[in-house]
PDB file of N, CA and C in Angstrom:
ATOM      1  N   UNK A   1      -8.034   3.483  29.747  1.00  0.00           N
ATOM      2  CA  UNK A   1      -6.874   3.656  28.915  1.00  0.00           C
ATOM      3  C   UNK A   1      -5.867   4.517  29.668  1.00  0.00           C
ATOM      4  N   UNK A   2      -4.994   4.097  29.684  1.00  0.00           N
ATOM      5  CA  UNK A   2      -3.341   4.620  30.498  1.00  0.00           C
ATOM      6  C   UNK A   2      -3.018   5.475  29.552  1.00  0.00           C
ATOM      7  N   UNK A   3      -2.760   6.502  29.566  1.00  0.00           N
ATOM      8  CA  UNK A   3      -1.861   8.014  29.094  1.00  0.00           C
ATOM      9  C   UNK A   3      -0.410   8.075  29.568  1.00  0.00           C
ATOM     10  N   UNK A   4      -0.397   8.203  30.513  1.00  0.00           N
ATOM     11  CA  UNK A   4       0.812   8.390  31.421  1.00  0.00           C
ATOM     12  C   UNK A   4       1.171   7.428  32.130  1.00  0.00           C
ATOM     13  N   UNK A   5       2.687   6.937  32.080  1.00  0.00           N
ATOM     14  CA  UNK A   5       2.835   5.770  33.401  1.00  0.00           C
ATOM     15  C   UNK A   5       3.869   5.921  34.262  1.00  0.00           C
ATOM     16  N   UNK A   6       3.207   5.276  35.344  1.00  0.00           N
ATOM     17  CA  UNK A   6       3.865   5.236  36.492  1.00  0.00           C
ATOM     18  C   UNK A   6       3.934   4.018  37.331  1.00  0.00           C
ATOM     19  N   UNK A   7       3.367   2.727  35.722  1.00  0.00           N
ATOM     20  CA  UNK A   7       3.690   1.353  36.164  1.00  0.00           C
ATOM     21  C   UNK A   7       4.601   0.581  34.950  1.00  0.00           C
ATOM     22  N   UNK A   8       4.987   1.803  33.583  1.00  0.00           N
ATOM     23  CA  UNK A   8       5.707   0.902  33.149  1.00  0.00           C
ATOM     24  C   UNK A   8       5.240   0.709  31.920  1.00  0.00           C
ATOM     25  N   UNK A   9       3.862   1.202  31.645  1.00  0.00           N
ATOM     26  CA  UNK A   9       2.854   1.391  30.875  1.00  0.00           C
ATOM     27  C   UNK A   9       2.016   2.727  29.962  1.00  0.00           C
ATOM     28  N   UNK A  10       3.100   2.554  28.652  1.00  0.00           N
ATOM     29  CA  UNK A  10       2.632   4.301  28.177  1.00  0.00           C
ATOM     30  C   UNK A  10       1.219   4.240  27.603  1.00  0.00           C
ATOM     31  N   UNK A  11       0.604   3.398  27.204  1.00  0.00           N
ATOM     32  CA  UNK A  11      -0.791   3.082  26.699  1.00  0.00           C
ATOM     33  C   UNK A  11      -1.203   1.765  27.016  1.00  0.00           C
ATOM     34  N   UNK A  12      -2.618   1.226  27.462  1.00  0.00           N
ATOM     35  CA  UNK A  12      -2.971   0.239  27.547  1.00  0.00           C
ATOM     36  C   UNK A  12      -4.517  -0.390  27.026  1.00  0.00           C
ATOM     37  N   UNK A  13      -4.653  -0.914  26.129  1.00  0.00           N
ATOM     38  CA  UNK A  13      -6.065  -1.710  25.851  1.00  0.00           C
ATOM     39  C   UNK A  13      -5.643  -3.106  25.505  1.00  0.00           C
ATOM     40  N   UNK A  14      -7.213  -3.662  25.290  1.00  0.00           N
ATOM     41  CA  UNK A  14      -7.311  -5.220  24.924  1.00  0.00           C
ATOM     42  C   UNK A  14      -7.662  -5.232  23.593  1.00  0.00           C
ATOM     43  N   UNK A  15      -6.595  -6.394  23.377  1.00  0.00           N
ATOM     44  CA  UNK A  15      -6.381  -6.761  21.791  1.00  0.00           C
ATOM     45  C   UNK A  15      -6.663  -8.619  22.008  1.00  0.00           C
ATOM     46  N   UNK A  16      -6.998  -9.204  20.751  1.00  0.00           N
ATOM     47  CA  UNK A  16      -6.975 -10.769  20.723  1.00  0.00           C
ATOM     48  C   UNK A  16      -6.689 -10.311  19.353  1.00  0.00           C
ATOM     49  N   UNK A  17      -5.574 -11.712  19.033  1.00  0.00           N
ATOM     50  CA  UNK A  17      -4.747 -11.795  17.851  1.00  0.00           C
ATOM     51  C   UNK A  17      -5.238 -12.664  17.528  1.00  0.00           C
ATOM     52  N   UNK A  18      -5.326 -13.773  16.448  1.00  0.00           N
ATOM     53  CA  UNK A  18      -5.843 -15.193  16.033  1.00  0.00           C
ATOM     54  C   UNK A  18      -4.366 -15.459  15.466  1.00  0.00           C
ATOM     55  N   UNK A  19      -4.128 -16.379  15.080  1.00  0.00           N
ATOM     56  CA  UNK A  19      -3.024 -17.052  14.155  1.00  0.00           C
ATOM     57  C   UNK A  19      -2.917 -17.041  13.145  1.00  0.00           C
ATOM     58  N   UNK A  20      -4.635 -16.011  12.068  1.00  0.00           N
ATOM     59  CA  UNK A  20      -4.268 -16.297  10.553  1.00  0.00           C
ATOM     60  C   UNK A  20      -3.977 -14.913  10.714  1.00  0.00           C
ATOM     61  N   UNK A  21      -3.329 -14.059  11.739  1.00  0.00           N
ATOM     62  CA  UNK A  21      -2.765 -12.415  11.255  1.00  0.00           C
ATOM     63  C   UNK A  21      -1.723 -12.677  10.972  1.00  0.00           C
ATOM     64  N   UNK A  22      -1.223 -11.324  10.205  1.00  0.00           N
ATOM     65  CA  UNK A  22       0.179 -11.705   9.869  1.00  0.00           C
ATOM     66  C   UNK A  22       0.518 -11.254  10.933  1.00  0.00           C
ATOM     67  N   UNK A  23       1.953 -11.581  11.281  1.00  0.00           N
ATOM     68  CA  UNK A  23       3.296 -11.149  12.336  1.00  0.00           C
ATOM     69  C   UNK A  23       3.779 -10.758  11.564  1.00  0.00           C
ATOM     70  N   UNK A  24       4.741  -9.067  11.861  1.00  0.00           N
ATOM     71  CA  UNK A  24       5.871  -8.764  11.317  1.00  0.00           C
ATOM     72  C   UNK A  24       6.946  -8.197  12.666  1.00  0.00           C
ATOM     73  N   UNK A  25       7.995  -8.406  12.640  1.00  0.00           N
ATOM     74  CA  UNK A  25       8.821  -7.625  13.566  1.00  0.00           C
ATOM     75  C   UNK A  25       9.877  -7.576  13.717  1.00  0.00           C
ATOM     76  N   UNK A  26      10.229  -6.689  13.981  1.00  0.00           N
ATOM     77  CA  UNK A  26      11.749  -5.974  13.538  1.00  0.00           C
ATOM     78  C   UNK A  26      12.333  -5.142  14.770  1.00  0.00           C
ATOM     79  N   UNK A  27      13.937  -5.208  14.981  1.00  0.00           N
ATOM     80  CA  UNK A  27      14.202  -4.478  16.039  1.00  0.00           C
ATOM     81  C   UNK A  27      14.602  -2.849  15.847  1.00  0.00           C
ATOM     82  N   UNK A  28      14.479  -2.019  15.951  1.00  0.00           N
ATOM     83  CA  UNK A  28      14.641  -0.613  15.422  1.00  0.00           C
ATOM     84  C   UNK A  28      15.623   0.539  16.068  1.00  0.00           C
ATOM     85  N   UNK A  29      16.335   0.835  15.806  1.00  0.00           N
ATOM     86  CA  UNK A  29      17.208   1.885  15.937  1.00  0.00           C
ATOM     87  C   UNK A  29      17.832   2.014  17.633  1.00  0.00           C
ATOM     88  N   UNK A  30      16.704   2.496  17.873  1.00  0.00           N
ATOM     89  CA  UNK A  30      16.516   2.245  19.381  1.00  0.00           C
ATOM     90  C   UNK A  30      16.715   0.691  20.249  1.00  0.00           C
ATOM     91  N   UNK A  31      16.681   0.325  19.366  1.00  0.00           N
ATOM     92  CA  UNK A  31      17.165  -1.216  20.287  1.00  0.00           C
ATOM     93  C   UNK A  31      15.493  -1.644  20.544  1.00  0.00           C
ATOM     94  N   UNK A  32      14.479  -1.281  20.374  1.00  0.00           N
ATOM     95  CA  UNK A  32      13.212  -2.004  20.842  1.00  0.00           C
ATOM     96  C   UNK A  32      12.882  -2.967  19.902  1.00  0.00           C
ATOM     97  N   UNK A  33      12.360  -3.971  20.332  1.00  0.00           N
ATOM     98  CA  UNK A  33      11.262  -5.098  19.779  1.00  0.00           C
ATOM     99  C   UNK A  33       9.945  -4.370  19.412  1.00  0.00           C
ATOM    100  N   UNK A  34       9.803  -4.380  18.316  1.00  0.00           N
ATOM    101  CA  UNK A  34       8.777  -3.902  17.434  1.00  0.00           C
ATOM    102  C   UNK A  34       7.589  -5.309  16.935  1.00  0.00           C
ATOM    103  N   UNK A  35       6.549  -5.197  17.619  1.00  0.00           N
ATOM    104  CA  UNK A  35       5.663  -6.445  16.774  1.00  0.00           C
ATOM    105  C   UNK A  35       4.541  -6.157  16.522  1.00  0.00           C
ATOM    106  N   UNK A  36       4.325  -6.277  15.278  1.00  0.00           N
ATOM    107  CA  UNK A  36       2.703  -5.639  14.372  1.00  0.00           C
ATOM    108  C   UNK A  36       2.543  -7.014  14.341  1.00  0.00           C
ATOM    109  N   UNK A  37       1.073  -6.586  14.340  1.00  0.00           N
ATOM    110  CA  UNK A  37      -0.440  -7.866  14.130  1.00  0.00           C
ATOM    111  C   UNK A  37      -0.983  -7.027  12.890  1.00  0.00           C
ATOM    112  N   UNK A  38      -0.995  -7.742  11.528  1.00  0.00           N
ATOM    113  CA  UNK A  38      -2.093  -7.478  10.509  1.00  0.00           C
ATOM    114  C   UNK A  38      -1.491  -5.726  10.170  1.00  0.00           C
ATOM    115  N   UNK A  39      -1.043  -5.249  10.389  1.00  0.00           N
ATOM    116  CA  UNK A  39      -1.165  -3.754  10.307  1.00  0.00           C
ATOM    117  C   UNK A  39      -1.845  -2.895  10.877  1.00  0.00           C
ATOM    118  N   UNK A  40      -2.703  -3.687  12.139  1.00  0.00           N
ATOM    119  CA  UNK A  40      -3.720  -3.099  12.911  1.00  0.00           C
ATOM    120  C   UNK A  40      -2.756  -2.465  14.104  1.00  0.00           C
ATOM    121  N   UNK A  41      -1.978  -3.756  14.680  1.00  0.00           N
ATOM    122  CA  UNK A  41      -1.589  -2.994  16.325  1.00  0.00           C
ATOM    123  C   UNK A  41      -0.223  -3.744  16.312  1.00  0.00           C
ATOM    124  N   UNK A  42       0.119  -2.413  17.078  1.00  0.00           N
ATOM    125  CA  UNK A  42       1.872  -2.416  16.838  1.00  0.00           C
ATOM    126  C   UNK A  42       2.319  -2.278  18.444  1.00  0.00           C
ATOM    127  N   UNK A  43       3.392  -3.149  18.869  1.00  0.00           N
ATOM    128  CA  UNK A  43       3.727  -3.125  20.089  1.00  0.00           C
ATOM    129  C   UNK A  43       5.081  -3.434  19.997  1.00  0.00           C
ATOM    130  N   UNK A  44       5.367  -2.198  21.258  1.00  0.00           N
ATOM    131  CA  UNK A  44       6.976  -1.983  21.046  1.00  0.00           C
ATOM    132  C   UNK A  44       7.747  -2.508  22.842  1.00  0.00           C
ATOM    133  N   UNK A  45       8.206  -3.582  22.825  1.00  0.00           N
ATOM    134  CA  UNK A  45       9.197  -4.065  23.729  1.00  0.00           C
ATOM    135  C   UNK A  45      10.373  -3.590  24.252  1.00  0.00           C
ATOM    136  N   UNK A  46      10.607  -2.876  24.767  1.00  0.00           N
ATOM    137  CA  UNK A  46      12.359  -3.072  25.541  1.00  0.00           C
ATOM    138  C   UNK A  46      12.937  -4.237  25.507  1.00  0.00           C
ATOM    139  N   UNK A  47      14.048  -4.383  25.658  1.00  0.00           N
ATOM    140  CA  UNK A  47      14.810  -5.754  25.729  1.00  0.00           C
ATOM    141  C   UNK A  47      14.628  -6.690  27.140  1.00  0.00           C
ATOM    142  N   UNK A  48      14.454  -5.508  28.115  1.00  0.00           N
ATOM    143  CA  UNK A  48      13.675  -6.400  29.204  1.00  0.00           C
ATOM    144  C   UNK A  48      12.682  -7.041  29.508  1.00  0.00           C
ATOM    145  N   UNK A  49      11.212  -6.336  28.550  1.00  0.00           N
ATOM    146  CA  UNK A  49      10.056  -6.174  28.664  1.00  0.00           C
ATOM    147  C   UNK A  49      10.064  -7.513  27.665  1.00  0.00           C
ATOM    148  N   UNK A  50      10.738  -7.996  26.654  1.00  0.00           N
ATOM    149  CA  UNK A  50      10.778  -8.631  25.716  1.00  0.00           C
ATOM    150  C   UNK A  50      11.045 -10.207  26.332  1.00  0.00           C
ATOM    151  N   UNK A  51      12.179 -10.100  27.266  1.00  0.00           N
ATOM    152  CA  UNK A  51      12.154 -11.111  27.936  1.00  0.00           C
ATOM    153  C   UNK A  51      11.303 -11.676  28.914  1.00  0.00           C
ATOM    154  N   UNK A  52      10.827 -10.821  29.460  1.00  0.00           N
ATOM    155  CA  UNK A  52       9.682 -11.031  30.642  1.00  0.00           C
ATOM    156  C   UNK A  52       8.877 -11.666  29.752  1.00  0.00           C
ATOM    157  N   UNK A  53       7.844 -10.728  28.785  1.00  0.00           N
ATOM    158  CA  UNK A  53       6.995 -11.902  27.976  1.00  0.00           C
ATOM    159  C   UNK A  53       7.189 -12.733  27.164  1.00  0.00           C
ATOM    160  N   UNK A  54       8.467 -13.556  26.910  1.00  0.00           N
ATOM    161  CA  UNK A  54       9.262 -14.698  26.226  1.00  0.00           C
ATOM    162  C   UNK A  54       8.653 -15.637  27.593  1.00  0.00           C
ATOM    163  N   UNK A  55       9.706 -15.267  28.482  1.00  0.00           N
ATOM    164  CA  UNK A  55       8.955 -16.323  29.523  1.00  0.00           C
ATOM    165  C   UNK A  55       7.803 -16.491  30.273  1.00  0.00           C
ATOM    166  N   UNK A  56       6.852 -15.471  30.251  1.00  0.00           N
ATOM    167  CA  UNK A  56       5.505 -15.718  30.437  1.00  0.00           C
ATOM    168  C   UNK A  56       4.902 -16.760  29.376  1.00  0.00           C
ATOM    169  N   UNK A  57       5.221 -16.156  28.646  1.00  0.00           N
ATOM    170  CA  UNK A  57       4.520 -16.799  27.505  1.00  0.00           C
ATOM    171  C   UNK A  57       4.979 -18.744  27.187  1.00  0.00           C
ATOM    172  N   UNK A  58       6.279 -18.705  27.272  1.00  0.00           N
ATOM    173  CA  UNK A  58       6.656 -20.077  27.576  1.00  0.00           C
ATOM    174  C   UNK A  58       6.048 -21.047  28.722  1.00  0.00           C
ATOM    175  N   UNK A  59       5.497 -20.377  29.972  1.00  0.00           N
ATOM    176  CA  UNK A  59       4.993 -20.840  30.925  1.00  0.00           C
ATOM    177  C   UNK A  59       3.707 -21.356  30.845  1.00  0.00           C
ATOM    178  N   UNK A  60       2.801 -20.493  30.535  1.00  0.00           N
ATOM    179  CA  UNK A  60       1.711 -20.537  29.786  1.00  0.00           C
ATOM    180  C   UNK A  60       1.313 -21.435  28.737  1.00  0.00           C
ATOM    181  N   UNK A  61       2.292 -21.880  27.953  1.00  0.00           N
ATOM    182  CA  UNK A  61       1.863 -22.563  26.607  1.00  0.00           C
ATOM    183  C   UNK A  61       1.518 -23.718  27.176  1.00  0.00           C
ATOM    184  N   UNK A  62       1.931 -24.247  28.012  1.00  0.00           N
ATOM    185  CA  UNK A  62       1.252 -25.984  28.015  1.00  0.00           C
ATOM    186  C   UNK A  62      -0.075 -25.725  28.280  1.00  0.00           C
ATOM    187  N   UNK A  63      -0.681 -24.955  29.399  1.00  0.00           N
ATOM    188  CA  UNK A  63      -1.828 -24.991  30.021  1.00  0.00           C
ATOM    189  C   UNK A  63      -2.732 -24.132  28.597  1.00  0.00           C
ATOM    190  N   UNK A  64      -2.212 -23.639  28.096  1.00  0.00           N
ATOM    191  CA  UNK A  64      -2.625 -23.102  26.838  1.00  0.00           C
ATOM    192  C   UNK A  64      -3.508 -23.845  25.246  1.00  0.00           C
ATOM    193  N   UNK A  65      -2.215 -25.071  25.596  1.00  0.00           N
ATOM    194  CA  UNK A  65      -2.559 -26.250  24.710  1.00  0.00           C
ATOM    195  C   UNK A  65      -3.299 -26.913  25.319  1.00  0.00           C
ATOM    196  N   UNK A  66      -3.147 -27.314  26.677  1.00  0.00           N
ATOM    197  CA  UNK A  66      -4.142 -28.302  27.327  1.00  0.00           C
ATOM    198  C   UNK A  66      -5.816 -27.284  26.999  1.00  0.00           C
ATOM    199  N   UNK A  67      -6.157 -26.610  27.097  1.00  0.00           N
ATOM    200  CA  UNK A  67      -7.165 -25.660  27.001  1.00  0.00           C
ATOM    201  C   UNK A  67      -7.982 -25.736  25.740  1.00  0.00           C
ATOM    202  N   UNK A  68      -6.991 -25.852  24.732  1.00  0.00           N
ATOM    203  CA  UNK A  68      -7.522 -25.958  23.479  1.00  0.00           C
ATOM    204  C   UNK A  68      -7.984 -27.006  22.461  1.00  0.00           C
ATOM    205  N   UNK A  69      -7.088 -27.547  23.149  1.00  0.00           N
ATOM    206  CA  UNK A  69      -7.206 -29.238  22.806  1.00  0.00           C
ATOM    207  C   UNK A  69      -8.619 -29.738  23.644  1.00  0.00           C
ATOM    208  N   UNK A  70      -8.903 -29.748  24.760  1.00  0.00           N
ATOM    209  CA  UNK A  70     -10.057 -29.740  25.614  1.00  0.00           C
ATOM    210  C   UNK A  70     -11.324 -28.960  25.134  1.00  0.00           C
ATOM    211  N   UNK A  71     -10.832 -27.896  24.271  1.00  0.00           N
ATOM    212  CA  UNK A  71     -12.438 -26.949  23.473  1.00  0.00           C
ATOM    213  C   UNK A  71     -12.815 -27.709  22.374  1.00  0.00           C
ATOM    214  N   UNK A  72     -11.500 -28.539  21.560  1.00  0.00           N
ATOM    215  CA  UNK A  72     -11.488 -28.961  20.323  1.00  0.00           C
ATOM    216  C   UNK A  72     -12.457 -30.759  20.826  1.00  0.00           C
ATOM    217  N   UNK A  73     -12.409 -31.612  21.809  1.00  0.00           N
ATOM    218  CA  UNK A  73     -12.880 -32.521  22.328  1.00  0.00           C
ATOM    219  C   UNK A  73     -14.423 -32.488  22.926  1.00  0.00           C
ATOM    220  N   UNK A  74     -14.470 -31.040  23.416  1.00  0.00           N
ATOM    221  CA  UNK A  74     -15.632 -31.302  24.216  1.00  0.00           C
ATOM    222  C   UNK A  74     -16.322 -30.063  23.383  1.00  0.00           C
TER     223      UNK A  74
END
């Protein structure tokens, strides 16, 4: 677990979300991207940081679907 950063990173652990959590998120005062899972875990974006994982995440989705669709077959 990261305390302090000096990559960009004020805390770090592993989370898995499923699709029946709720999403809530809102942008806040500060200008950050705010996104809660369930009321459990809350993650706060910069506007840069926000974009970076917009397009990760866009990149990802096909091979994502191909993946799942392939668990759901075999």
């Amino acid at each position: 677990m990261t305390m302090h950063s000096e990559n960009g990173v004020n805390h770090s652990s592993y989370i898995k979300v499923y699709s029946d959590a709720t999403f809530r998120s809102q942008i806040n005062t500060d200008g950050i991207f705010e996104l809660n899972f369930d009321g459990v875990v809350d993650l706060a974006l910069t506007p840069d940081a926000a974009e970076k994982v917009y397009a990760m995440l866009g990149e990802a989705l096909p091979e994502l679907r191909e993946l799942a669709e392939a668990q759901l077959v075999g």
